[in-house]
C-alpha atoms as a PDB file:
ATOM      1  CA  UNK A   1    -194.574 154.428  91.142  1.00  0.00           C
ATOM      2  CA  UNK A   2    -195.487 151.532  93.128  1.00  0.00           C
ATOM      3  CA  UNK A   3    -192.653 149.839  95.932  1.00  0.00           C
ATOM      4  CA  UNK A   4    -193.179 146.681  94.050  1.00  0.00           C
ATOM      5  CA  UNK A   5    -191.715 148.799  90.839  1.00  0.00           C
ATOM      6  CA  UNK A   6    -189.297 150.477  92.096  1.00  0.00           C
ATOM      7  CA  UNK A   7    -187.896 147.109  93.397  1.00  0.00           C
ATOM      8  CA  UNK A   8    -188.486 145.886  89.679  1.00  0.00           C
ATOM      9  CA  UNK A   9    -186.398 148.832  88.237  1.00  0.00           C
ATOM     10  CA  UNK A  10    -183.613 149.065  91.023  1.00  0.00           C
ATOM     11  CA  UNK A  11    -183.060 145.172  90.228  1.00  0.00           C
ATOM     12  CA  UNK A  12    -182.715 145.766  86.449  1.00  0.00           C
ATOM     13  CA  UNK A  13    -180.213 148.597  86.939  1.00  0.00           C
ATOM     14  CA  UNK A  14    -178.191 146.178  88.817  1.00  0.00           C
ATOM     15  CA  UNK A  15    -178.352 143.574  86.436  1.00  0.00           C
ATOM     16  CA  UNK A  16    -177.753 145.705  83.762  1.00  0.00           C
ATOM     17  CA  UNK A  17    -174.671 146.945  85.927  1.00  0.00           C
ATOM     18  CA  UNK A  18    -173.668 143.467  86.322  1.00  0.00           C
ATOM     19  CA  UNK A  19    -173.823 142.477  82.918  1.00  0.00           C
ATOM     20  CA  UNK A  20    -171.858 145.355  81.463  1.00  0.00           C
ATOM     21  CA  UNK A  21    -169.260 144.944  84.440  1.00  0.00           C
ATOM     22  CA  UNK A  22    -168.630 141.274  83.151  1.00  0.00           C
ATOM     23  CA  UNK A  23    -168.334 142.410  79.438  1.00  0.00           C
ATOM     24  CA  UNK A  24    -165.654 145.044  80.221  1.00  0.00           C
ATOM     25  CA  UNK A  25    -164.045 142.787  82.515  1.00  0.00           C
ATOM     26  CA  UNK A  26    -164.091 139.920  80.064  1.00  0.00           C
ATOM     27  CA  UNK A  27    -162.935 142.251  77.135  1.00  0.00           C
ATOM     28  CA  UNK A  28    -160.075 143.284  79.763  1.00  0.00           C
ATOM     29  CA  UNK A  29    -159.111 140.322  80.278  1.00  0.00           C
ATOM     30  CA  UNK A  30    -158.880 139.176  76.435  1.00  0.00           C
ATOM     31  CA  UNK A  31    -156.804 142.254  75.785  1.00  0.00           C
ATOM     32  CA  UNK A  32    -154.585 141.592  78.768  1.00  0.00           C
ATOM     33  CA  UNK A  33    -153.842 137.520  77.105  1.00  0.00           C
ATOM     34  CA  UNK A  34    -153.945 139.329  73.401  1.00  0.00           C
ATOM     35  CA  UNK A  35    -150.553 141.476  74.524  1.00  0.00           C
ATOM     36  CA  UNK A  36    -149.065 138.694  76.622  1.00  0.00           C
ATOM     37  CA  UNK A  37    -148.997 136.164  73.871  1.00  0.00           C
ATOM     38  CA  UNK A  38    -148.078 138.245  71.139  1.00  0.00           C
ATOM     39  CA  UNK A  39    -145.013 139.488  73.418  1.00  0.00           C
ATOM     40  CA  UNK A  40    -143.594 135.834  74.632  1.00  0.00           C
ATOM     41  CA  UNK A  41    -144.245 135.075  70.681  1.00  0.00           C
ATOM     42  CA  UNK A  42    -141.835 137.742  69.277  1.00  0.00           C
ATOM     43  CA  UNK A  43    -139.662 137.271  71.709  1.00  0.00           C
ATOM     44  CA  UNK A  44    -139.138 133.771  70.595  1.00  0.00           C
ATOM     45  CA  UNK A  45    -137.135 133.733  67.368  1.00  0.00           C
ATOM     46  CA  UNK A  46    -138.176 129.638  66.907  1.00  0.00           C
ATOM     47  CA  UNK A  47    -141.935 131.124  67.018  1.00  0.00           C
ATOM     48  CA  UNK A  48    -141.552 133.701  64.560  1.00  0.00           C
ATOM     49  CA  UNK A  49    -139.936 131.456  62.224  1.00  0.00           C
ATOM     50  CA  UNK A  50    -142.332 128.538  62.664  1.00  0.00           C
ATOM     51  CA  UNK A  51    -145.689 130.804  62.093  1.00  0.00           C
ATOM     52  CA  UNK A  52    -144.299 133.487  59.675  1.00  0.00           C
ATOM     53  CA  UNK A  53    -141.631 131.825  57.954  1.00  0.00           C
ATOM     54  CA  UNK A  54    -144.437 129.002  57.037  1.00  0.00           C
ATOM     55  CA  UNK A  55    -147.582 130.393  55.466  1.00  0.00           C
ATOM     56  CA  UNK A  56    -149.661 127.115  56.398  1.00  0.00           C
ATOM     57  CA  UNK A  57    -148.887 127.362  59.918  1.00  0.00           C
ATOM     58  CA  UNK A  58    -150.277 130.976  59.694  1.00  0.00           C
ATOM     59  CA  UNK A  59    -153.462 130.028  57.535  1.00  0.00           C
ATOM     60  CA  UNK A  60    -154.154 127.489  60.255  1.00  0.00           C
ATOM     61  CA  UNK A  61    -154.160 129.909  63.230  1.00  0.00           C
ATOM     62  CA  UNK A  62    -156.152 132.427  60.815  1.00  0.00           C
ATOM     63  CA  UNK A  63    -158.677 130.040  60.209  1.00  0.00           C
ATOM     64  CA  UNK A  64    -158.988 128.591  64.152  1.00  0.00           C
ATOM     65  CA  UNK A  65    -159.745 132.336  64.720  1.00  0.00           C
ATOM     66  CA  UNK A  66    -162.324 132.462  62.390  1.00  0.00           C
ATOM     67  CA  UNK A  67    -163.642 129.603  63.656  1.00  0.00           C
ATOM     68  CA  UNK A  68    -163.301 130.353  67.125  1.00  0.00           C
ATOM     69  CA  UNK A  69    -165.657 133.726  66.259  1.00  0.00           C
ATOM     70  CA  UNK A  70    -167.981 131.974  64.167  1.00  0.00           C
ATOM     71  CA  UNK A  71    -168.563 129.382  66.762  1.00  0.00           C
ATOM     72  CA  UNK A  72    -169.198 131.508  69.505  1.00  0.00           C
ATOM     73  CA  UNK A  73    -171.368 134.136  67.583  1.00  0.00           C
ATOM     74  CA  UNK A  74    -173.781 131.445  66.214  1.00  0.00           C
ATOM     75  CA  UNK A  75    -173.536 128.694  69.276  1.00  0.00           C
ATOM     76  CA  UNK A  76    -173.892 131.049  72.033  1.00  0.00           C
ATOM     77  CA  UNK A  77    -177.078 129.742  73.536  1.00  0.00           C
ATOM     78  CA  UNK A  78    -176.014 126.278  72.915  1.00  0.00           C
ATOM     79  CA  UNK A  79    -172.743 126.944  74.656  1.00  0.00           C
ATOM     80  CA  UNK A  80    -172.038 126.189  78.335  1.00  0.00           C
ATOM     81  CA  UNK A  81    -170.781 129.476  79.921  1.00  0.00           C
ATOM     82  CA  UNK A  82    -167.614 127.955  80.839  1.00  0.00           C
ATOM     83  CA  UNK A  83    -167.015 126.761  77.549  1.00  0.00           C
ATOM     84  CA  UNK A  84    -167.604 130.120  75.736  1.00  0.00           C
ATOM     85  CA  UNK A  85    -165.433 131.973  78.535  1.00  0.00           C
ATOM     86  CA  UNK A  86    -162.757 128.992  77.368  1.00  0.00           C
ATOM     87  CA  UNK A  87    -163.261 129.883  73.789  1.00  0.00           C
ATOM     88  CA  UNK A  88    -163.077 133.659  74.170  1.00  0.00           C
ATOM     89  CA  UNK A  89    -159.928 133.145  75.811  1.00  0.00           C
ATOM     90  CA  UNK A  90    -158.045 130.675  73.405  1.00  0.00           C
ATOM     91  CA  UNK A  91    -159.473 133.092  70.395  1.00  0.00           C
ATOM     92  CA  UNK A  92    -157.725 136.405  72.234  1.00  0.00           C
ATOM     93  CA  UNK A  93    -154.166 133.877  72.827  1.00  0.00           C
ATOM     94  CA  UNK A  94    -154.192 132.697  69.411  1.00  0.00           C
ATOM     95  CA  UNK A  95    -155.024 136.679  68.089  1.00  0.00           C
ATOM     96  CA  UNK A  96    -152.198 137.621  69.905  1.00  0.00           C
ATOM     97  CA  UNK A  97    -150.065 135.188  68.248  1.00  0.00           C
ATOM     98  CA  UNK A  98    -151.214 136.045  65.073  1.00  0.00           C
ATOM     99  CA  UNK A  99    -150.669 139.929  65.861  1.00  0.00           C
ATOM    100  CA  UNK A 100    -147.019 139.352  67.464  1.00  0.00           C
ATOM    101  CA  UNK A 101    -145.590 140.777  64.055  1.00  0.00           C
ATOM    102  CA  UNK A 102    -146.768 144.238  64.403  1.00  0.00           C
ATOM    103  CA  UNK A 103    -144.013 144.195  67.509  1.00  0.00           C
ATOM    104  CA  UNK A 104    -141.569 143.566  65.030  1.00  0.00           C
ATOM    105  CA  UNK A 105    -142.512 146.195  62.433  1.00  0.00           C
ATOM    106  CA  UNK A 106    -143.338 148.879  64.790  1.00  0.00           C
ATOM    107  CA  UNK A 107    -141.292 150.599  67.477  1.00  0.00           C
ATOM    108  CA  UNK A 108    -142.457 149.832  71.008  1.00  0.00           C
ATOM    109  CA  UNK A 109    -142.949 153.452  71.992  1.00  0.00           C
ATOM    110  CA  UNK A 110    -145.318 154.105  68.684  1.00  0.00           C
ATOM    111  CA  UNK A 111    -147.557 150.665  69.919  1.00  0.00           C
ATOM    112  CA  UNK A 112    -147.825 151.805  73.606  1.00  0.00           C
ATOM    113  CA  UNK A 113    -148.925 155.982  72.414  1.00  0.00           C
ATOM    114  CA  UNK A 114    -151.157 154.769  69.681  1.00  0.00           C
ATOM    115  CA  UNK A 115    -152.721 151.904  72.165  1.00  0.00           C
ATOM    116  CA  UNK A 116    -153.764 154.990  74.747  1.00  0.00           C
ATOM    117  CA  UNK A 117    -155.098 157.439  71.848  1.00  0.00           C
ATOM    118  CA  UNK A 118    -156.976 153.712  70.874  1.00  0.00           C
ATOM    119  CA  UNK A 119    -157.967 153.608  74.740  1.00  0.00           C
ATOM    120  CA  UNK A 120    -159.335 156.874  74.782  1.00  0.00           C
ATOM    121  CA  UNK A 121    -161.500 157.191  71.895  1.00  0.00           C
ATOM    122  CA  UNK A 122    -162.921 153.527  72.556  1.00  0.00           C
ATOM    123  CA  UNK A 123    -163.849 154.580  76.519  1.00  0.00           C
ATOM    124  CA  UNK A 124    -165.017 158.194  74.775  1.00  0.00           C
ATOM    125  CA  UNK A 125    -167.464 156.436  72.056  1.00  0.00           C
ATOM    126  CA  UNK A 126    -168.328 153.324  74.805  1.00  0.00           C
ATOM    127  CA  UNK A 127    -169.785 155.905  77.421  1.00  0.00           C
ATOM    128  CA  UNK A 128    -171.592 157.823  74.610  1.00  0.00           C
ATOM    129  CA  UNK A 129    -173.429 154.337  73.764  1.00  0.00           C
ATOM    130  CA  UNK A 130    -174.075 153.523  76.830  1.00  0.00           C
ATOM    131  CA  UNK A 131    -175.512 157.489  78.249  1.00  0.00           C
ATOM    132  CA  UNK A 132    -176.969 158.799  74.956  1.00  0.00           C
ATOM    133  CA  UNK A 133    -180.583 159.414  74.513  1.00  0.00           C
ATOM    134  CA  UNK A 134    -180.566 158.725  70.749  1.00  0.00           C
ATOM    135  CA  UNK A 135    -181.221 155.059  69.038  1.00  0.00           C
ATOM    136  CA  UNK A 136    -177.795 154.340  67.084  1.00  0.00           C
ATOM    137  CA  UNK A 137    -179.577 151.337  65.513  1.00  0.00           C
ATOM    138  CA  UNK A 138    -179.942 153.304  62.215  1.00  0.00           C
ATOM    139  CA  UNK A 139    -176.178 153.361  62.114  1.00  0.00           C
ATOM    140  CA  UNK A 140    -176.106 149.375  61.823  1.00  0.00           C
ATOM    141  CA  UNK A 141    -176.467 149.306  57.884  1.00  0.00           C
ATOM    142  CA  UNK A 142    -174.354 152.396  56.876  1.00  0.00           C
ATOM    143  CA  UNK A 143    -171.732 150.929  59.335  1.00  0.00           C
ATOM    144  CA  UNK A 144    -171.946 147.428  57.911  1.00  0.00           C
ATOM    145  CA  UNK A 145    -171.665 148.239  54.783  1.00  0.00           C
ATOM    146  CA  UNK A 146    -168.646 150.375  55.498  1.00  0.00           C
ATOM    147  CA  UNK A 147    -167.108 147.408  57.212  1.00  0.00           C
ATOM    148  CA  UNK A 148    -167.781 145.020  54.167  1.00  0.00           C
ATOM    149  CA  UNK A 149    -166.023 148.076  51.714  1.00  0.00           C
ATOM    150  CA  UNK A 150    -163.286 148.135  53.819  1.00  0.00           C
ATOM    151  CA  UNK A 151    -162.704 144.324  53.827  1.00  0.00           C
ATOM    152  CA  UNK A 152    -163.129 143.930  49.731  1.00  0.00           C
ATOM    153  CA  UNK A 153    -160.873 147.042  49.566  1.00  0.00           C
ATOM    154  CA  UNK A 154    -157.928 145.080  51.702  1.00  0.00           C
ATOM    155  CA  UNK A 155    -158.542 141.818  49.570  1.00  0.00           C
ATOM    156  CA  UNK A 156    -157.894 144.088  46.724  1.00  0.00           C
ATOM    157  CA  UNK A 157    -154.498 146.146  47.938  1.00  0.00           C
ATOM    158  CA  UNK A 158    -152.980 142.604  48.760  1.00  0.00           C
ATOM    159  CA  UNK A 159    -152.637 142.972  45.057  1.00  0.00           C
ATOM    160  CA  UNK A 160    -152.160 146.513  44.659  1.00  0.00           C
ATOM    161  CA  UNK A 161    -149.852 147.127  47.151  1.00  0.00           C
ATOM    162  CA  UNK A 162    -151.084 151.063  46.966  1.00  0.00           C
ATOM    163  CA  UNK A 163    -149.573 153.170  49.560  1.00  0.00           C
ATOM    164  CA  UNK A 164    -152.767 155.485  48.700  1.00  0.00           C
ATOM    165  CA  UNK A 165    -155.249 152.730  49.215  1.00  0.00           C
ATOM    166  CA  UNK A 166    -154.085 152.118  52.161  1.00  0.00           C
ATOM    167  CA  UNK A 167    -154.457 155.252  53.711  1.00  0.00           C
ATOM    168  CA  UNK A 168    -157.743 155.422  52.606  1.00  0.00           C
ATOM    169  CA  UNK A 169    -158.790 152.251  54.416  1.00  0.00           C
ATOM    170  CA  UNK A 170    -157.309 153.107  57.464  1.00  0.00           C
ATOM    171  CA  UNK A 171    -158.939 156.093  57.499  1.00  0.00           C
ATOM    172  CA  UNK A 172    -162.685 154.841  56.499  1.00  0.00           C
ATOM    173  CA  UNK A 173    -161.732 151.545  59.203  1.00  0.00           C
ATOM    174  CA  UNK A 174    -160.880 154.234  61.921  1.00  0.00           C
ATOM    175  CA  UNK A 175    -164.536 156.102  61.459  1.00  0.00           C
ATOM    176  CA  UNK A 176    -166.218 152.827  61.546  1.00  0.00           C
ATOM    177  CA  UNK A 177    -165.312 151.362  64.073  1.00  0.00           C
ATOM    178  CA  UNK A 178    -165.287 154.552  66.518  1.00  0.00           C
ATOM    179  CA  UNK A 179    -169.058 154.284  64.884  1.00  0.00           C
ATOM    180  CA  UNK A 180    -169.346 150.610  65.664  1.00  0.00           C
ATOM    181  CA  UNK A 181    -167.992 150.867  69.331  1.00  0.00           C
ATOM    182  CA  UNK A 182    -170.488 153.521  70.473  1.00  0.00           C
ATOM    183  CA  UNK A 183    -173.404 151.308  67.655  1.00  0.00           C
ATOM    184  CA  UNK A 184    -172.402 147.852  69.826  1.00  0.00           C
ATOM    185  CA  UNK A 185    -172.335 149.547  73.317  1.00  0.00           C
ATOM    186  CA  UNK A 186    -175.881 150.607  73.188  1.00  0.00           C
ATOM    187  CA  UNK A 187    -176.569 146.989  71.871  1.00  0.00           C
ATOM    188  CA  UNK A 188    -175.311 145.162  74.903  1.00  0.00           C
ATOM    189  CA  UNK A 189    -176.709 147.700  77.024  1.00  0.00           C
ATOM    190  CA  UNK A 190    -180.095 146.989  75.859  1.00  0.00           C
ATOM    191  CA  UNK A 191    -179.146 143.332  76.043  1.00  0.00           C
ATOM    192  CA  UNK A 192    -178.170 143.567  79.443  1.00  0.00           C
ATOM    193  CA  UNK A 193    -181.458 145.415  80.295  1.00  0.00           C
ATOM    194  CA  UNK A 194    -183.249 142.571  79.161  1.00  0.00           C
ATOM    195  CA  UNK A 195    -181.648 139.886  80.500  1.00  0.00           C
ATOM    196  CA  UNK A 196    -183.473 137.514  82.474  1.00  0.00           C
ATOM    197  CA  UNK A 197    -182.420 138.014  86.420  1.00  0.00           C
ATOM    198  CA  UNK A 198    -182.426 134.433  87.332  1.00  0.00           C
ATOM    199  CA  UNK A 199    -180.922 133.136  84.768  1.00  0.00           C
ATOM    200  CA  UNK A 200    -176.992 133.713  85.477  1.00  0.00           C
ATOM    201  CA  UNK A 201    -175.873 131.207  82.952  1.00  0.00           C
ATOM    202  CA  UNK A 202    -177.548 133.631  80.022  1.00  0.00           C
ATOM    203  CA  UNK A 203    -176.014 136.398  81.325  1.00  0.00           C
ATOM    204  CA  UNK A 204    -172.717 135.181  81.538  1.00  0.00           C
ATOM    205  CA  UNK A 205    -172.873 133.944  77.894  1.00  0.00           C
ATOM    206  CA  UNK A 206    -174.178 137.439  77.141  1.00  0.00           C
ATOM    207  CA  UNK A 207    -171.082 139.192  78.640  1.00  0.00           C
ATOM    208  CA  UNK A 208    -168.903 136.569  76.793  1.00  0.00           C
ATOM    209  CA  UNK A 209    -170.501 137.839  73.549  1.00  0.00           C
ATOM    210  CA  UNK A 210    -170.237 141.234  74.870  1.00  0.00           C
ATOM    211  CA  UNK A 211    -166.919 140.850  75.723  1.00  0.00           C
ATOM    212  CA  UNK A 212    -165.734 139.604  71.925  1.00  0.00           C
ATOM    213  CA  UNK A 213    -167.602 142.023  69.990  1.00  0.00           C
ATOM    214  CA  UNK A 214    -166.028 144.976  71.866  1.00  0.00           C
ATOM    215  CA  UNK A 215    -163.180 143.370  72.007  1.00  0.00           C
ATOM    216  CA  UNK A 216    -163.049 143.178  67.886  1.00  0.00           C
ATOM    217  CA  UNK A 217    -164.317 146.690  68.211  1.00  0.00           C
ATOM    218  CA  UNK A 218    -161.069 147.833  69.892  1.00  0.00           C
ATOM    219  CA  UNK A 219    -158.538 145.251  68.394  1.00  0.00           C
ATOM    220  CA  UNK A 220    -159.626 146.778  64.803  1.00  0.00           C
ATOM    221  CA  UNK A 221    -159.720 150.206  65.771  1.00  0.00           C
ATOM    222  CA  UNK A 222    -155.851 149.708  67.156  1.00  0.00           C
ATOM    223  CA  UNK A 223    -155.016 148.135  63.761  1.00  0.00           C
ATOM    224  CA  UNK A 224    -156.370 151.154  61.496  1.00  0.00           C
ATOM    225  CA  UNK A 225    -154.741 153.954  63.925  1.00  0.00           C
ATOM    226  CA  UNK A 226    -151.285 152.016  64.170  1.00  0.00           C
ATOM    227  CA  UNK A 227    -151.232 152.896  60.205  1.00  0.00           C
ATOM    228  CA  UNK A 228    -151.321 156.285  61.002  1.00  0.00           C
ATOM    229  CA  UNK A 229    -149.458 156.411  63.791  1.00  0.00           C
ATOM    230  CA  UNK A 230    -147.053 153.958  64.140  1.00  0.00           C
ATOM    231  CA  UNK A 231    -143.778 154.071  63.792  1.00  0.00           C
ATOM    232  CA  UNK A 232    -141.990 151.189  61.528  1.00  0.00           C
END
């Protein structure tokens, strides 16, 4: 190996490095607003009632999330990096909003264990994306289609209201998105590997993507374990 490619190499590893430092950082950071908004909104008893005694008000902040992730999924290269850090920031505020009624249903002690067994299991499946050997891009379908069965499956228990069901979903939603964390890790890290070096305004809107789709990763996998191990 030439000088001239080892420089080549030792200048991608630190990009890469980079890039996957801003995504955790970023994805830090969202979780960080996520739990301060959804604690200053149940402590506010005019909050609570505004957004969950009125089911518009809560249909409106659904849909600005949506929107939020929509927009910055599709418009990422047409986005200015400050205005998709902006946008990741206002979606993980208005999320925590949103989420502020699980600290109302579920003891405080329950949250905090579940959040480190949530912790753990995302950094275990995160490193094993980003050191294994083998291509997880075969995993994309199975774990797509799990995702889509597990989102017709909730449509349908709003109706059911089935104890069993829900179990059920919990526990597929658990496996995919332990399977989706380590799946999307290896996908930014091959991002970040080919990122342009100059161009610091792609990589910054790469992290910012990064960022959110670990950051769903995590917030989903938190959901589906505080099922089984929350207290109410």
């Amino acid at each position: 190996m030439t000088q001239s490619t080892q420089s080549r190499a030792q200048t991608s590893a630190e990009v890469l490095g980079a890039f996957m430092r801003g995504v955790y950082q970023w994805m830090a950071a969202g979780l960080c607003l996520t739990a301060l908004a959804a604690y200053f909104t149940a402590s506010s008893a005019y909050l609570m009632d505004l957004i969950f005694g009125n089911p518009l008000v809560l249909i409106m902040l659904i849909v600005a999330e949506l929107g939020l992730v929509i927009a910055i999924s599709a418009g990422i290269n047409k986005l200015s990096a400050s205005a998709a850090s902006f946008m990741f920031l206002l979606y993980s505020g208005l999320n925590g909003v949103v989420l502020s009624s699980i600290l109302n249903i579920y003891t405080g002690a329950s949250i905090f264990s579940t959040f480190i067994v949530c912790a753990g299991m995302f950094v275990a499946m995160s490193m094993y994306g980003m050191i294994t050997k083998k291509d997880l891009t075969g995993w994309g379908n199975m774990l797509f289609m799990g995702l889509v069965g597990i989102i017709l499956a909730s449509v349908v228990n709003i109706f059911l209201q089935s104890p069993g069901l829900e179990f059920v979903i919990s526990g597929i939603g658990v496996i995919v998105f332990v399977g989706l964390t380590a799946y999307d890790t290896q996908k930014l890290k091959n991002m970040g590997a080919s990122a342009p070096m100059d161009d610091h305004t792609a990589i910054r809107r790469g992290t910012i993507l990064g960022a959110l789709t670990l950051y769903l990763d995590f917030i989903n996998l938190f959901l589906m374990l505080l099922r089984f191990l929350g207290d109410r």
